[in-house]
Protein backbone atom coordinates (compact mmCIF):
# COMPACT_ATOMS: atom_id res chain seq x y z
CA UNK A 1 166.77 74.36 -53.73
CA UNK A 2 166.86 78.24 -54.68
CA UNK A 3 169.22 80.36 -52.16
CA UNK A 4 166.84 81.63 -49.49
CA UNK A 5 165.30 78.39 -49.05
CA UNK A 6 169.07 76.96 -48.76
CA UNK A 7 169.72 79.85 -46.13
CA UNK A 8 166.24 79.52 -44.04
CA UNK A 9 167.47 75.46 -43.92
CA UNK A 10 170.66 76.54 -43.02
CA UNK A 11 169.33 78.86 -40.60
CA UNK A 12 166.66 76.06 -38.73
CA UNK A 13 169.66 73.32 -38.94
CA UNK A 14 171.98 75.47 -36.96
CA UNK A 15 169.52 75.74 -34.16
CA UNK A 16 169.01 71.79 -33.99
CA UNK A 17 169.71 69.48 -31.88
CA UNK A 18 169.99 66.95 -33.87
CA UNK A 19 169.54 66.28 -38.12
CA UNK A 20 168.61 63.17 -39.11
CA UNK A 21 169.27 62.44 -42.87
CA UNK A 22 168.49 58.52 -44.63
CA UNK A 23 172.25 58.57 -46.35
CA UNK A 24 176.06 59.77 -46.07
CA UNK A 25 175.15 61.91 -49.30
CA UNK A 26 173.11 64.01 -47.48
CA UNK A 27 175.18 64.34 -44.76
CA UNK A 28 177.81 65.64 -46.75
CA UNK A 29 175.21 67.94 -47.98
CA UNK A 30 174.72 69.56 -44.74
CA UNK A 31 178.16 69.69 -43.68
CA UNK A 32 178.96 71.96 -46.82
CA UNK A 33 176.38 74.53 -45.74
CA UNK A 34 178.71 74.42 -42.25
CA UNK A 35 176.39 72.29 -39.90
CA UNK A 36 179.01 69.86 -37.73
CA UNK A 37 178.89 66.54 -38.80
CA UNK A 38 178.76 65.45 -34.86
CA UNK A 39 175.27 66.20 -34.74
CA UNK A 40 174.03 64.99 -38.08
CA UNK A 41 172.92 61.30 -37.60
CA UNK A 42 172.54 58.90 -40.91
CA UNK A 43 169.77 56.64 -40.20
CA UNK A 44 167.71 54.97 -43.14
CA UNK A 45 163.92 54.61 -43.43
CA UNK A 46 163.95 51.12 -43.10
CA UNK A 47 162.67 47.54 -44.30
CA UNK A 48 160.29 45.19 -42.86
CA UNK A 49 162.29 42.49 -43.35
CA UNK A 50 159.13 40.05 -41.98
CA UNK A 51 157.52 41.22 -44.87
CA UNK A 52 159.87 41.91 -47.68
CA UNK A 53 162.64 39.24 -47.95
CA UNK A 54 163.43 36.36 -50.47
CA UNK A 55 160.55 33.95 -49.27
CA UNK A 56 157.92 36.17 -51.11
CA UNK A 57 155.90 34.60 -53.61
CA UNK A 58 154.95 36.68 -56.88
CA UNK A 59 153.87 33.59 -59.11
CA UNK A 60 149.98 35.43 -59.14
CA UNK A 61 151.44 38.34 -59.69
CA UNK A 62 152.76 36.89 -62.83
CA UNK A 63 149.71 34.95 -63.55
CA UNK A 64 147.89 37.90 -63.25
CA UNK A 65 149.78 40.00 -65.71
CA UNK A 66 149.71 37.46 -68.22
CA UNK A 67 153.80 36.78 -68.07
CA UNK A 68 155.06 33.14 -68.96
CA UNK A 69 156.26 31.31 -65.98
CA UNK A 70 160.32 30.75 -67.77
CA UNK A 71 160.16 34.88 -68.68
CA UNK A 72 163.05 36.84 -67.32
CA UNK A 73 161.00 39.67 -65.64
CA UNK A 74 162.69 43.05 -64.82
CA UNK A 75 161.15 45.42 -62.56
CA UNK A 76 160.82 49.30 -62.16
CA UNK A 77 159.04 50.49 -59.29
CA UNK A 78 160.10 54.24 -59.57
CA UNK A 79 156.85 57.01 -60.03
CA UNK A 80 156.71 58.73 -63.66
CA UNK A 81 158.41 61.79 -62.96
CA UNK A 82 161.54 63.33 -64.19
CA UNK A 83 164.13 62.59 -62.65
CA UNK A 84 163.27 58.70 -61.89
CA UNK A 85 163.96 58.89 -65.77
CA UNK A 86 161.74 55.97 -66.25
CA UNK A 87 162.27 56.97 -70.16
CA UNK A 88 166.12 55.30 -70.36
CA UNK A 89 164.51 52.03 -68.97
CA UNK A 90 162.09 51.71 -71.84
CA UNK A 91 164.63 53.27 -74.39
CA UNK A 92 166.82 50.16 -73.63
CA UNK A 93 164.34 47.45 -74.53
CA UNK A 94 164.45 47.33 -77.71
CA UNK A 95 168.07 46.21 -77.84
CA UNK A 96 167.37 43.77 -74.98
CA UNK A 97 164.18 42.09 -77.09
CA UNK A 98 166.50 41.70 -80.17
CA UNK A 99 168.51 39.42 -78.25
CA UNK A 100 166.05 37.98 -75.78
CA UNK A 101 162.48 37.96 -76.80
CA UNK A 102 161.07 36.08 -73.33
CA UNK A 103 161.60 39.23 -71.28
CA UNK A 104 158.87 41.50 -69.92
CA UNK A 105 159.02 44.53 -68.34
CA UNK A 106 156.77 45.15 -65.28
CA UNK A 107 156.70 48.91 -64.92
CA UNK A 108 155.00 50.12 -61.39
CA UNK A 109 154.44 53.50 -60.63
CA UNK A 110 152.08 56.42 -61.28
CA UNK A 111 153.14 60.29 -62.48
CA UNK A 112 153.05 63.02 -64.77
CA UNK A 113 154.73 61.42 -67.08
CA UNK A 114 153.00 57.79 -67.20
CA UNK A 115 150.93 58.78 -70.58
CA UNK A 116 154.63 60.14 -72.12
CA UNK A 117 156.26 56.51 -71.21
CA UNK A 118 153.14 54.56 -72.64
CA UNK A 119 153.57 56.88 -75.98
CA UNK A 120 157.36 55.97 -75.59
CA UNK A 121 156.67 52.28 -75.83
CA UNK A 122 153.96 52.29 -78.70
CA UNK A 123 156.77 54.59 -80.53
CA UNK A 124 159.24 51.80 -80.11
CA UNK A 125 157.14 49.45 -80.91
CA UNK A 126 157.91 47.53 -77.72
CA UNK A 127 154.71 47.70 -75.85
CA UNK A 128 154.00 43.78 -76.10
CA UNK A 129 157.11 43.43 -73.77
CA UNK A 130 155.67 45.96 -70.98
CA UNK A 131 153.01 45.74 -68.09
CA UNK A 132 152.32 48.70 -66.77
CA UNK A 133 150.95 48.24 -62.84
CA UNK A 134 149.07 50.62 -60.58
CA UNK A 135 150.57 51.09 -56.72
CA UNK A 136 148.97 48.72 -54.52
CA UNK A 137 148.78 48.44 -50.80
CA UNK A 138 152.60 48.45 -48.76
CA UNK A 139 151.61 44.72 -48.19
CA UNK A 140 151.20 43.64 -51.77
CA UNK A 141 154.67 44.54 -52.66
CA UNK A 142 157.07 41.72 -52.01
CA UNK A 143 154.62 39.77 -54.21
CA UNK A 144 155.39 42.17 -57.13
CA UNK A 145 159.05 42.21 -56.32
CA UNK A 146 158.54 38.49 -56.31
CA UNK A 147 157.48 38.45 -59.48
CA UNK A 148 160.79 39.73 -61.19
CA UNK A 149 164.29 38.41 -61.82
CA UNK A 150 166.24 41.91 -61.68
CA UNK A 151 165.38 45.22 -60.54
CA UNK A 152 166.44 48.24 -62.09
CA UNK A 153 166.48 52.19 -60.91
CA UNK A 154 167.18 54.29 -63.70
CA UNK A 155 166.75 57.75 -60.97
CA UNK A 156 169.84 60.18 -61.51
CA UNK A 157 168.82 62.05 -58.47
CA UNK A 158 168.44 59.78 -55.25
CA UNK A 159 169.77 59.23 -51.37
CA UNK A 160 169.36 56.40 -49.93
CA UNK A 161 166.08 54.76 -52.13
CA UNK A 162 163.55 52.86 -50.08
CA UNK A 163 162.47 51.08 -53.15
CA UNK A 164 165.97 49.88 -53.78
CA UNK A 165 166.35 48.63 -50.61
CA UNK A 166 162.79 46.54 -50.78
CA UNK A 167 163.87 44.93 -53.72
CA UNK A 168 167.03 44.35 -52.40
CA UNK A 169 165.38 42.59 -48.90
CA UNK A 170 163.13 40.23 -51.56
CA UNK A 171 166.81 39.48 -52.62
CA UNK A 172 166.28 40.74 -55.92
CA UNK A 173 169.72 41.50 -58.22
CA UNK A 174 169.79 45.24 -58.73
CA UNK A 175 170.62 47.32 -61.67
CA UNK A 176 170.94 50.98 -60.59
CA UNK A 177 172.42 54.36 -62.01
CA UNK A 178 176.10 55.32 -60.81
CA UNK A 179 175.15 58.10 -57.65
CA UNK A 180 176.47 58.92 -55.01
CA UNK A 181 172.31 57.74 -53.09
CA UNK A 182 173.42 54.23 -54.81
CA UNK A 183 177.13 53.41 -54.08
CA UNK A 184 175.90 53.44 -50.12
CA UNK A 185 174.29 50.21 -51.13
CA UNK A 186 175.68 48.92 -54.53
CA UNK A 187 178.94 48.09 -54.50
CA UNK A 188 179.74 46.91 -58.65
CA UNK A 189 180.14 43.35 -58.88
CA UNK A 190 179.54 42.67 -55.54
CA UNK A 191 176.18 43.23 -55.02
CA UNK A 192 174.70 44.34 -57.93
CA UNK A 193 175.59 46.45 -61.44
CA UNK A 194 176.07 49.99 -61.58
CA UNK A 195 175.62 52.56 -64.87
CA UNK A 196 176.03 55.93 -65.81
CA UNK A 197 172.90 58.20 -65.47
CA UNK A 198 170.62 58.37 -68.62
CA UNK A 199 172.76 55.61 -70.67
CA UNK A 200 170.45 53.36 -72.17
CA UNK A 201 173.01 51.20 -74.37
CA UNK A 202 175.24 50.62 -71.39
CA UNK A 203 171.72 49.80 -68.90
CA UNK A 204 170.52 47.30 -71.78
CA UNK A 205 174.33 45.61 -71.34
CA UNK A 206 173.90 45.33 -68.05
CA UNK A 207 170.27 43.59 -68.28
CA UNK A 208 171.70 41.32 -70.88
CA UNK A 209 174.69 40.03 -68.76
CA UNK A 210 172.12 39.45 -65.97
CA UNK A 211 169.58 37.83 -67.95
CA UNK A 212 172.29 35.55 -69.51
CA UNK A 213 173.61 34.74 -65.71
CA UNK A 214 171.86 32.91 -63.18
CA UNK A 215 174.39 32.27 -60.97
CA UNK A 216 175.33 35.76 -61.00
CA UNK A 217 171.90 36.96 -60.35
CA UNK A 218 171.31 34.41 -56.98
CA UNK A 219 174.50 35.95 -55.79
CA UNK A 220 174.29 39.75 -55.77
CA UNK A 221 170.47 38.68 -54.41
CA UNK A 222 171.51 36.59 -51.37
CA UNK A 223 174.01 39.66 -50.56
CA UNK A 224 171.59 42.24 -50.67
CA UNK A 225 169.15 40.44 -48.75
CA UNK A 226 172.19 39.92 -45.93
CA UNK A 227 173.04 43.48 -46.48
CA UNK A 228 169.38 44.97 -46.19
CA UNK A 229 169.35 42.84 -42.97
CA UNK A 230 172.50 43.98 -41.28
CA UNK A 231 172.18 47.81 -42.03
CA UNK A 232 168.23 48.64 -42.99
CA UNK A 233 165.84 46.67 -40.57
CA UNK A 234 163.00 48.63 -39.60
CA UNK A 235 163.30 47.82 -36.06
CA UNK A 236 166.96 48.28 -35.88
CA UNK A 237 165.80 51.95 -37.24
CA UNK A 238 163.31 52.68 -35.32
CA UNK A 239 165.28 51.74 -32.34
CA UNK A 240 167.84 54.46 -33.40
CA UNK A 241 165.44 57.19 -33.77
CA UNK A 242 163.70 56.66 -30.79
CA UNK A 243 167.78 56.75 -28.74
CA UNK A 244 167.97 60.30 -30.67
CA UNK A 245 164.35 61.60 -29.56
CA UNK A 246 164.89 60.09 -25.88
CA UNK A 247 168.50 62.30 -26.45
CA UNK A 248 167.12 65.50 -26.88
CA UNK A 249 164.32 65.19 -24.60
């Protein structure tokens, strides 16, 4: 954010009643430009956990994209821009496929960058391993979430990520870059694995090791699921926004 749009914030935030940010990140974020923390509430956007959660079934989804039904299917559902640095993701499966050739790669998004990442893949020679996948409706998701055995964020710029915390209410295992947006929800080997930003070699380790461990996988997805549940329902959200609006009325 250049400097006068950092000082009009500033300016607007000082005159609020309340500031409602989606993760502790961004809190500290708004502290440092002097706002008090005692009126800065974290609150994130939220899961529909009646709709996304580990009973969704993606085996269409699968059948539809042509993946075997014993693949290992890793999922990105991050647009095609920049700094979602889709790129390291497909950079990293070619040392995956060397070891494990029944892996796909189901890629979801849309961007500026989508015809750069197909390029990418044809370059590596690793596009029989990808399926690309147009957004679809909000209610078609869990089936596509379904569909995979690990989800991975490759984003080095991120708060609190809705699309992390979907995959983690279909209890998916997540694979996610080491930020500040992430920790709030990925504790390493706990709940899922953590990497440093824009390191394909140690994100295809990490894929490996989950690929290569069931048990490890079920676990870090049961927790997320309990942990999406206990901090991120939608209504439990929406019940806390509405206190702050009925607040400052």
């Amino acid at each position: 954010m250049s400097l006068p749009r950092r000082f009009l914030a500033a300016k607007v935030a000082m005159k609020a009643f309340r500031i409602v940010v989606d993760a502790n990140c961004m809190k500290r974020i708004w502290e440092h430009t002097g706002i008090s923390g005692n009126k800065i509430e974290v609150i994130p956007f939220g899961v529909d956990t009646n709709l996304f959660n580990p009973n969704a079934n993606g085996k269409y989804v699968r059948k539809g994209l042509g993946i075997e039904k014993d693949a290992i299917v890793i999922v990105s559902t991050r647009p095609f821009f920049d700094h979602y640095n889709i790129e390291c993701l497909i950079k990293a499966i070619p040392i995956i496929v060397k070891k494990h050739g029944n892996v796909f790669f189901m890629i979801k998004g849309k961007g500026p960058l989508r015809d750069n990442i197909r390029r990418l893949t044809r370059k590596l020679h690793v596009e029989q391993y990808v399926r690309f996948s147009n957004p679809v409706p909000y209610s078609r998701m869990p089936q596509y979430l379904a569909a995979a055995n690990i989800y991975v964020s490759p984003s080095f710029i991120d708060s609190t990520s809705v699309s992390l915390l979907e995959a983690m209410a279909c209890g998916l295992p997540p694979i996610t870059t080491d930020i500040s947006g992430n920790r709030e929800w990925i504790k390493d080997e706990v709940n899922g694995l953590l990497y440093p930003p824009k390191d394909h070699e140690a994100l295809s380790e990490r894929i490996i090791r989950l690929i290569e461990n069931e048990d490890l996988r079920k676990r870090f997805g049961e927790r997320c699921f309990q942990e999406v549940r206990e901090r991120a329902a939608w209504t439990d959200c929406v019940s806390k926004m509405e206190t702050i609006y009925r607040s400052v009325i």
